[in-house]
C-alpha atoms as a PDB file:
ATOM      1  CA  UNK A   1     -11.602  25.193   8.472  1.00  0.00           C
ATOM      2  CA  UNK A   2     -10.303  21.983   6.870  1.00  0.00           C
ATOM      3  CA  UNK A   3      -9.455  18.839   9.193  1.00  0.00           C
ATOM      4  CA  UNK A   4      -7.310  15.844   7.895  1.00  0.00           C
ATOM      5  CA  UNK A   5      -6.505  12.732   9.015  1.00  0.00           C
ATOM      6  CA  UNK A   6      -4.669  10.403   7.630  1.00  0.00           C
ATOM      7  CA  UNK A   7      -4.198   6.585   8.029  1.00  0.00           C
ATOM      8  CA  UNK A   8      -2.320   3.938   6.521  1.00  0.00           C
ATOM      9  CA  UNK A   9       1.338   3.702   8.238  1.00  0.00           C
ATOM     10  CA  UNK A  10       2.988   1.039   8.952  1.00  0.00           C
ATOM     11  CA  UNK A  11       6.422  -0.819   9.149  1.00  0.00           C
ATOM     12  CA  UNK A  12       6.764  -2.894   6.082  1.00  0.00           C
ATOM     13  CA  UNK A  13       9.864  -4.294   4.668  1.00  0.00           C
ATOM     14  CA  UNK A  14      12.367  -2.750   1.748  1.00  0.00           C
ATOM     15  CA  UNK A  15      10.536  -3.613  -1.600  1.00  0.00           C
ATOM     16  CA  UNK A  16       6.920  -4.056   0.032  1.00  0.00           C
ATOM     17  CA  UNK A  17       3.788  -1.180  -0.541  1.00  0.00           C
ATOM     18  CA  UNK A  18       1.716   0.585   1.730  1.00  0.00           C
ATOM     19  CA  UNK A  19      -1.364   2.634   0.815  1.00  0.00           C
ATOM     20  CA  UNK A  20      -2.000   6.168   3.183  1.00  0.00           C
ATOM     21  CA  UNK A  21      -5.534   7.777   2.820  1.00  0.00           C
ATOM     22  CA  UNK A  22      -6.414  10.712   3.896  1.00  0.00           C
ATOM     23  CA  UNK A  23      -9.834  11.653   4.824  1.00  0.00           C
ATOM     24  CA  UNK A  24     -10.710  15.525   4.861  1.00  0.00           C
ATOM     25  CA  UNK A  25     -13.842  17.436   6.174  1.00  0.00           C
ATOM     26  CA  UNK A  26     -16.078  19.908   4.442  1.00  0.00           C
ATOM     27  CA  UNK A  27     -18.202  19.880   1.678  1.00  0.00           C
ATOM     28  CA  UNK A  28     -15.442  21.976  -0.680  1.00  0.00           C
ATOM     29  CA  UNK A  29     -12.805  19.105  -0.777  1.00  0.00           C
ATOM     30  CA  UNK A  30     -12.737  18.706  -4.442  1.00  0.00           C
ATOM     31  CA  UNK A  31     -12.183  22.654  -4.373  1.00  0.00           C
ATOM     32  CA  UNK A  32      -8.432  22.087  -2.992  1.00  0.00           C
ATOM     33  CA  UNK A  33      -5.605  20.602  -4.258  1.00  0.00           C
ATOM     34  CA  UNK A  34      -3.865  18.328  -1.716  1.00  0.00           C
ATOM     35  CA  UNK A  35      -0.472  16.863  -1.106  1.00  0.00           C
ATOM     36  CA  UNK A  36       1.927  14.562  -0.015  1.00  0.00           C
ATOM     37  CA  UNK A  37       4.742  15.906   2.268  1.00  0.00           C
ATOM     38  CA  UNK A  38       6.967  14.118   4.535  1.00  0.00           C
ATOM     39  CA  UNK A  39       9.567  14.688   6.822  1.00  0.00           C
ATOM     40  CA  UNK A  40      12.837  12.304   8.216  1.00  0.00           C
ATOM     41  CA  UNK A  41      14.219  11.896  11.720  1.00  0.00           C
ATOM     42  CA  UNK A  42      16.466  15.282  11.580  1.00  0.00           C
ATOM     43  CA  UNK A  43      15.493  16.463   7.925  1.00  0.00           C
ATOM     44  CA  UNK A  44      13.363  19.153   7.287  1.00  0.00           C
ATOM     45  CA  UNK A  45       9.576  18.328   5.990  1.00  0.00           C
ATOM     46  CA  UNK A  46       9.986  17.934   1.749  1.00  0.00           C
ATOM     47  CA  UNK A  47       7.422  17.188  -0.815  1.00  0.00           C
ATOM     48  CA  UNK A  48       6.196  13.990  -2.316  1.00  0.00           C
ATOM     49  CA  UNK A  49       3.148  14.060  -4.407  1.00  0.00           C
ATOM     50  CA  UNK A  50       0.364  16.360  -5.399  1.00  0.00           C
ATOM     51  CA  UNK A  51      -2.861  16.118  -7.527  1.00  0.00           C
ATOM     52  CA  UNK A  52      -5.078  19.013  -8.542  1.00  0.00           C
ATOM     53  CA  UNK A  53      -8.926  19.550  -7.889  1.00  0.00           C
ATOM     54  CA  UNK A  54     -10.015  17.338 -10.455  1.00  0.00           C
ATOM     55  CA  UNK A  55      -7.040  14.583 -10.139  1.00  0.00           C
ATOM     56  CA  UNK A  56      -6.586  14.964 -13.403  1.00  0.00           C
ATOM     57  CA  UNK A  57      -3.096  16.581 -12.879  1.00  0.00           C
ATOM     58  CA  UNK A  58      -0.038  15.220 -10.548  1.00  0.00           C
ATOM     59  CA  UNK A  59       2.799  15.860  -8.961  1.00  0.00           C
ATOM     60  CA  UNK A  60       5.825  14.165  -8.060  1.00  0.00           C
ATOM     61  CA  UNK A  61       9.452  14.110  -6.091  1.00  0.00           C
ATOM     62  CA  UNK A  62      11.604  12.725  -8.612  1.00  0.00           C
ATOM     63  CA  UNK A  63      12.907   9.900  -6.108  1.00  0.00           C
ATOM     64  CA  UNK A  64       9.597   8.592  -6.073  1.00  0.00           C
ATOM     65  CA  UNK A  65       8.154   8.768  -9.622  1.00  0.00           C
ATOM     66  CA  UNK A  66       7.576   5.142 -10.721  1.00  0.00           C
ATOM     67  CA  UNK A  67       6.718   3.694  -7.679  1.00  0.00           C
ATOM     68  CA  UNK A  68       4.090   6.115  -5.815  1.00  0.00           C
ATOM     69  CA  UNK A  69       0.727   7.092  -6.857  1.00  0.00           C
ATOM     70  CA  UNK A  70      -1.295   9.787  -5.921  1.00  0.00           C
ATOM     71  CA  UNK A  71      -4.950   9.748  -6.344  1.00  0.00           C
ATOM     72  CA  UNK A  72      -8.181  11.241  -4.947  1.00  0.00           C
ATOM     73  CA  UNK A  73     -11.914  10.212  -4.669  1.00  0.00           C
ATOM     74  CA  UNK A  74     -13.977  13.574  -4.170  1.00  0.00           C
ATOM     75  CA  UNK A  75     -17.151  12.042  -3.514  1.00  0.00           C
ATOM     76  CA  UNK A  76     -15.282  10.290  -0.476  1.00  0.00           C
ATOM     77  CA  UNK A  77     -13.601  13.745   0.495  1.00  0.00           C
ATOM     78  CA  UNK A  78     -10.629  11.197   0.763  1.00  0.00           C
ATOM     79  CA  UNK A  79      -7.078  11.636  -1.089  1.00  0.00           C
ATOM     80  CA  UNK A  80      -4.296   8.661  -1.605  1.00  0.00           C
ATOM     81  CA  UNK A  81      -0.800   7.642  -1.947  1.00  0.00           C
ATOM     82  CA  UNK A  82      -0.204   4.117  -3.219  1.00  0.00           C
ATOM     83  CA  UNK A  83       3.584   3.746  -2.383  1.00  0.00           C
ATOM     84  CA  UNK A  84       5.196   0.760  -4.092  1.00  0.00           C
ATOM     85  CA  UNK A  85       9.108  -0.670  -3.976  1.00  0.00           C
ATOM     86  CA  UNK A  86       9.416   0.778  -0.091  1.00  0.00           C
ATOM     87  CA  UNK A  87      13.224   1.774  -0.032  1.00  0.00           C
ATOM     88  CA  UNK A  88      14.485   1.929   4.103  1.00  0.00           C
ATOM     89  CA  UNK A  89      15.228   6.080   2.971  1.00  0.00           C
ATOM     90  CA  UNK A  90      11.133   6.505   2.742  1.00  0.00           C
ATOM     91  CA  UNK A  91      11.311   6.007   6.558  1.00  0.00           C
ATOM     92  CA  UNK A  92       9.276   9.533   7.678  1.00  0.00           C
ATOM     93  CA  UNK A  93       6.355  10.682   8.736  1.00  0.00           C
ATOM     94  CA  UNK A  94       3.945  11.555   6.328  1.00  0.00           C
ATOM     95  CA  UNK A  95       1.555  14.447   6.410  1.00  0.00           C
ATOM     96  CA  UNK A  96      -1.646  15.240   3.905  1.00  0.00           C
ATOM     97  CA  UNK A  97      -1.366  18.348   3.158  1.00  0.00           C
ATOM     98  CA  UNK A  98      -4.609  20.717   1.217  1.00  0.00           C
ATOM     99  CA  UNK A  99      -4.140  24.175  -0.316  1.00  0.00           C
ATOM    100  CA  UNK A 100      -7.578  25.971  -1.411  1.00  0.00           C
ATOM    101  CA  UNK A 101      -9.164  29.602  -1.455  1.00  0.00           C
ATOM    102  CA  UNK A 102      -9.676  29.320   2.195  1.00  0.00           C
ATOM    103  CA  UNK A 103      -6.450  28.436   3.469  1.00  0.00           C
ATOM    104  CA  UNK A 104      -3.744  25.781   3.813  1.00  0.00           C
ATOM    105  CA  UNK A 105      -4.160  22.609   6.318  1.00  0.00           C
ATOM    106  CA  UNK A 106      -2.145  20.385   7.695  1.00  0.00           C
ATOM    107  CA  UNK A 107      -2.743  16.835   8.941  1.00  0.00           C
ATOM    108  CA  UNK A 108      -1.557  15.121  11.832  1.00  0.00           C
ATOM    109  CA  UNK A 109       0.899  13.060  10.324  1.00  0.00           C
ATOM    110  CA  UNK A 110       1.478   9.120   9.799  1.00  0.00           C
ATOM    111  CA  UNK A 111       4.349   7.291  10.593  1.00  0.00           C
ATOM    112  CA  UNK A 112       5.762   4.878   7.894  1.00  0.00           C
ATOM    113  CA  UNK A 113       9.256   2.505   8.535  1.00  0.00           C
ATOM    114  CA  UNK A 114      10.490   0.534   5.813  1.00  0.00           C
ATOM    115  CA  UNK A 115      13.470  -2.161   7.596  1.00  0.00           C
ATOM    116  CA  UNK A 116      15.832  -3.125   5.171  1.00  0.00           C
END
């Protein structure tokens, strides 16, 4: 069993930057790969980001490439998304998302609004 929890969200205005973490439990983090997903008022949940096991491979959403960065620290169990140039249509909440051996986990979700 993997829990997540992510942080971060915020309201921030059109062009600002916000930085989600994720924090996971276990001792096998660095044996999952783990994602970015988010989902819109009425839309259904799409993908954003994702970095393998080591972090030495990611994953992007074309919409976003540019501006967000994912990243993970496995000695902190903790992964990132360092989202820059905030357009109003990033408004969503935004769920960490891990996909190992053992199973697929979901966080709670984070809210982020970006006013134009």
């Amino acid at each position: 069993q993997v829990q997540l929890v992510e942080s971060g969200g915020g309201l921030v205005q059109a062009g600002g930057s916000l930085r989600l973490s994720c924090a996971a439990s276990g001792r096998t983090f660095s044996s999952y790969a783990m994602g970015w997903f988010r989902q819109a008022p009425g839309k259904e949940r799409e993908f954003v980001a994702a970095i393998n096991r080591s972090g030495g491979n990611t994953y992007y959403v074309d919409s976003v490439k540019g501006r967000f960065t994912i990243s993970r620290d496995n000695a902190k169990n903790t992964v990132y998304l360092q989202m820059n140039s905030l357009k109003p249509e990033a408004t969503a909440v935004y769920y960490c998302h891990s996909e190992g051996l053992s199973g697929s986990y979901w966080g709670q979700g984070t809210q982020v609004t970006v006013s134009s």
